[in-house]
Protein backbone atom coordinates (compact mmCIF):
# COMPACT_ATOMS: atom_id res chain seq x y z
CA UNK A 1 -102.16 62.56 37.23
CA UNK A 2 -104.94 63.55 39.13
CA UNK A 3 -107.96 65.26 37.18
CA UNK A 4 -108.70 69.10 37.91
CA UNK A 5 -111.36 69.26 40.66
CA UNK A 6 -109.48 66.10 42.36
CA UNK A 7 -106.23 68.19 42.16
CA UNK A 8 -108.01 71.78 43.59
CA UNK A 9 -109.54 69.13 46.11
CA UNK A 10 -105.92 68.23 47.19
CA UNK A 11 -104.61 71.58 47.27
CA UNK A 12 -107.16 72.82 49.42
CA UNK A 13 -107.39 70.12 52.07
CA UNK A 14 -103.29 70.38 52.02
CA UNK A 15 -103.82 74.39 52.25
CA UNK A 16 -106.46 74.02 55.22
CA UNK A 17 -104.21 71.60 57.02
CA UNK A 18 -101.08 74.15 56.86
CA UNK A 19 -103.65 77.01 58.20
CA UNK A 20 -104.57 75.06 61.28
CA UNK A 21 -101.07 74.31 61.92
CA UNK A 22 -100.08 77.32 61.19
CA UNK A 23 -103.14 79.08 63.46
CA UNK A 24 -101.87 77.21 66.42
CA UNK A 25 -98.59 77.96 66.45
CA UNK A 26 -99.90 81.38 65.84
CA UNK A 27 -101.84 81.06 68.88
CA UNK A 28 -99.26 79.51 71.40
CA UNK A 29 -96.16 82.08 70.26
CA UNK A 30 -98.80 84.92 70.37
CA UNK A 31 -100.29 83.95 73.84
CA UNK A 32 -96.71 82.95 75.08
CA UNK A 33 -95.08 86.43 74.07
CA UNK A 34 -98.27 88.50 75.17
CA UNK A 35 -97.40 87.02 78.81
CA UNK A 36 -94.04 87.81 78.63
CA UNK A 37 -95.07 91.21 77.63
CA UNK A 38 -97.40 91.45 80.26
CA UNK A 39 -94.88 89.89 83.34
CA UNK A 40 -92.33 93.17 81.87
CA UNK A 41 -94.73 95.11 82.04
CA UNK A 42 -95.65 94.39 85.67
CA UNK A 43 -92.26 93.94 86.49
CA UNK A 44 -91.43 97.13 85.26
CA UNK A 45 -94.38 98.91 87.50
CA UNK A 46 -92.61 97.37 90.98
CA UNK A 47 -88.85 97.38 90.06
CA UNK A 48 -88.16 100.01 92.49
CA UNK A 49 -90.20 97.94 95.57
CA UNK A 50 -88.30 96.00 97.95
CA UNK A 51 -88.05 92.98 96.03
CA UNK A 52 -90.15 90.32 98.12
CA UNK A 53 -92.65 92.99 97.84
CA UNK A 54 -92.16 93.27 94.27
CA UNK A 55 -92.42 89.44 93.41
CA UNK A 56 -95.44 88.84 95.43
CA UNK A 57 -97.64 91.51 94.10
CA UNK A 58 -96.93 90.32 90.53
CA UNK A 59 -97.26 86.46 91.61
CA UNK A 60 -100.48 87.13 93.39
CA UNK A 61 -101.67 89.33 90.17
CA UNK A 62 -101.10 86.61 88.18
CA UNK A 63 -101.90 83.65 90.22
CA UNK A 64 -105.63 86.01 90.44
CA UNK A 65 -105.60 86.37 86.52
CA UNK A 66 -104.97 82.63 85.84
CA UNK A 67 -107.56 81.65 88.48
CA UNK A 68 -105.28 79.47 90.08
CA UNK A 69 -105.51 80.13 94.20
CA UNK A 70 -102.24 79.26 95.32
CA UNK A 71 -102.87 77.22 98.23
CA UNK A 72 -103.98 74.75 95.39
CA UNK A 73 -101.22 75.12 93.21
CA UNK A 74 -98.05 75.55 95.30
CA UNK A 75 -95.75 73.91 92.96
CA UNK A 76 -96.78 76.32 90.22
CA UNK A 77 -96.40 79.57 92.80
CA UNK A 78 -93.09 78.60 93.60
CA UNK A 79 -92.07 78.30 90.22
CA UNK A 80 -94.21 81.70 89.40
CA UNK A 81 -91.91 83.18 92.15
CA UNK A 82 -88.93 82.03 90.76
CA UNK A 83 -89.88 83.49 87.17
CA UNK A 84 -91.45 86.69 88.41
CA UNK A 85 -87.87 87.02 90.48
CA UNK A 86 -85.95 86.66 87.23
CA UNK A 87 -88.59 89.14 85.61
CA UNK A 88 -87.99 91.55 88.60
CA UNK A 89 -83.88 91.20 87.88
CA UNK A 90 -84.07 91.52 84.34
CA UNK A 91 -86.68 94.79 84.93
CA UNK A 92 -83.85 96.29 86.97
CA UNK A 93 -81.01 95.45 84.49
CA UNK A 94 -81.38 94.31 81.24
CA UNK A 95 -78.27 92.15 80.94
CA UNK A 96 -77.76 89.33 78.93
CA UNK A 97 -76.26 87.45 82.70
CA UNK A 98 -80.32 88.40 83.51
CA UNK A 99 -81.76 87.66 80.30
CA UNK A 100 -80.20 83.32 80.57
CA UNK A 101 -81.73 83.53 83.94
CA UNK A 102 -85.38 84.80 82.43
CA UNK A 103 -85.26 81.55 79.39
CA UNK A 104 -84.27 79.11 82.78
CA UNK A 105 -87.06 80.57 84.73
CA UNK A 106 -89.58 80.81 82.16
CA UNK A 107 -88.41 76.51 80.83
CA UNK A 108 -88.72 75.19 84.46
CA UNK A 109 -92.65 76.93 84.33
CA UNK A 110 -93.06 75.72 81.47
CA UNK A 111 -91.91 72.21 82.72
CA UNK A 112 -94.09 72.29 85.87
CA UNK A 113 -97.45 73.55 83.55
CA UNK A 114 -96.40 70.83 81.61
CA UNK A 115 -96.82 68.29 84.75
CA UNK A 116 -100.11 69.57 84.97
CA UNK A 117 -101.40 69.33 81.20
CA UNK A 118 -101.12 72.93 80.22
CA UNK A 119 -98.86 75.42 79.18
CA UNK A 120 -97.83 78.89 79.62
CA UNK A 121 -99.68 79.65 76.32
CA UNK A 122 -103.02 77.94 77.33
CA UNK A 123 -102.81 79.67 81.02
CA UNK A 124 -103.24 82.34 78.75
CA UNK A 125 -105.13 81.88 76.53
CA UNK A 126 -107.99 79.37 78.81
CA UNK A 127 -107.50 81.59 82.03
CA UNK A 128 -105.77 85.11 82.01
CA UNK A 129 -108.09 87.98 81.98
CA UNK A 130 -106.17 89.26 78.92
CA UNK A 131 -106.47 87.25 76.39
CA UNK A 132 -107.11 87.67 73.23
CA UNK A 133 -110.65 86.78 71.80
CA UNK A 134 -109.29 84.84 68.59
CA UNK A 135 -107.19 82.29 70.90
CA UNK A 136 -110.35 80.76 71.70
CA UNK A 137 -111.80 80.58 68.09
CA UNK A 138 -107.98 78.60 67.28
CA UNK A 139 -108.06 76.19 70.13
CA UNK A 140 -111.08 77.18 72.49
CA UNK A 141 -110.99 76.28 76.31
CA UNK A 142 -112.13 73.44 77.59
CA UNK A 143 -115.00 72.32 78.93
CA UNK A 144 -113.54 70.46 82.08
CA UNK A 145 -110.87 72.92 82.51
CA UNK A 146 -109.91 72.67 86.06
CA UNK A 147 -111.11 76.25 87.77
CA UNK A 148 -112.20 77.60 84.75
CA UNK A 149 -114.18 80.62 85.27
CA UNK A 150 -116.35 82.58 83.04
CA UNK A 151 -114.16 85.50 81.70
CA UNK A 152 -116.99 88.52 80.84
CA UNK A 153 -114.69 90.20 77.79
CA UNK A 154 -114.37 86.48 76.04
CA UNK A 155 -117.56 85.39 75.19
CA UNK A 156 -117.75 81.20 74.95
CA UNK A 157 -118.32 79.40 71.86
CA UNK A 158 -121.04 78.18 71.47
CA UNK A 159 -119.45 74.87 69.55
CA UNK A 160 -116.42 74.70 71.72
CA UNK A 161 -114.54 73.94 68.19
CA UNK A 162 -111.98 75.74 66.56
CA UNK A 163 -113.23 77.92 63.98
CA UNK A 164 -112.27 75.49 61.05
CA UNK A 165 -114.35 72.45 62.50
CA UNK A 166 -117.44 74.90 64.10
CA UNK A 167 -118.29 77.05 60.57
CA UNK A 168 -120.51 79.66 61.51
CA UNK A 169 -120.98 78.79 65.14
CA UNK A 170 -117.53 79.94 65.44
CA UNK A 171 -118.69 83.22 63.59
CA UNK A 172 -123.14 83.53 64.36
CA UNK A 173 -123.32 84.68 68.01
């Protein structure tokens, strides 16, 4: 049996490593349903355009917000099209037929982000406009991000850790 401080020793480090696990999975849900949030929204706003209309002024919105120009990326507009299509559906009827076609949309993005080393949550989180300042103190963007540009209402970290590796760099600025 372990003696007292060895044993608080243990349950801390085992306590520290469920919080960071349990941070970024936090942070990828939270970032992943803030964009889905965000595409309804949007969707919403342009349901009643013409719906080629409709789909590229949300694609182009977000292609702008996620700093990707889509003559670079044209494998991630078209499946941005194909997702903002299903948004634009679903925004019109809610239907569960609508809904299946969302999840297929929004898996095949996720599968061509994937291609590329990201995610729907990190495109979030390391590009979009609107993210949230405490992504970046969970998992903060890196340095050789492709295109990353400086986002004014996230300021960097000075560390470029997450908060439980940088201790008050995360915290001092």
């Amino acid at each position: 049996m372990p003696h007292f401080v060895e044993a608080l020793q243990q349950e801390a480090a085992e306590a520290i490593a469920q919080m960071q696990e349990a941070a970024l999975r936090a942070r990828h849900a939270h970032a992943r349903a803030e964009l889905m949030r965000h595409m309804l929204t949007t969707a919403r706003k342009v349901k009643d355009k013409p719906k080629a209309e409709a789909v590229e002024t949300v694609v182009r919105e977000w292609m702008d917000a996620w700093n990707l120009a889509r003559t670079d990326w044209p494998h991630i507009a078209r499946e941005m099209e194909a997702f903002t299509e299903a948004f634009h559906d679903y925004a019109n009827d809610p239907s569960d037929a609508h809904d299946e076609r969302l999840r297929a949309a929004c898996a095949a993005l996720d599968i061509v982000l994937e291609k590329e080393a990201t995610s729907i949550s990190d495109q979030m989180a390391y590009r979009s406009q609107c993210a949230h300042g405490w992504w970046e103190l969970v998992s903060p963007v890196p340095e050789n991000l492709p295109g990353r540009k400086p986002r004014p209402s996230i300021p960097p970290l000075e560390s470029g850790k997450p908060f439980w590796e940088a201790g008050c760099a995360a915290f001092c600025r």
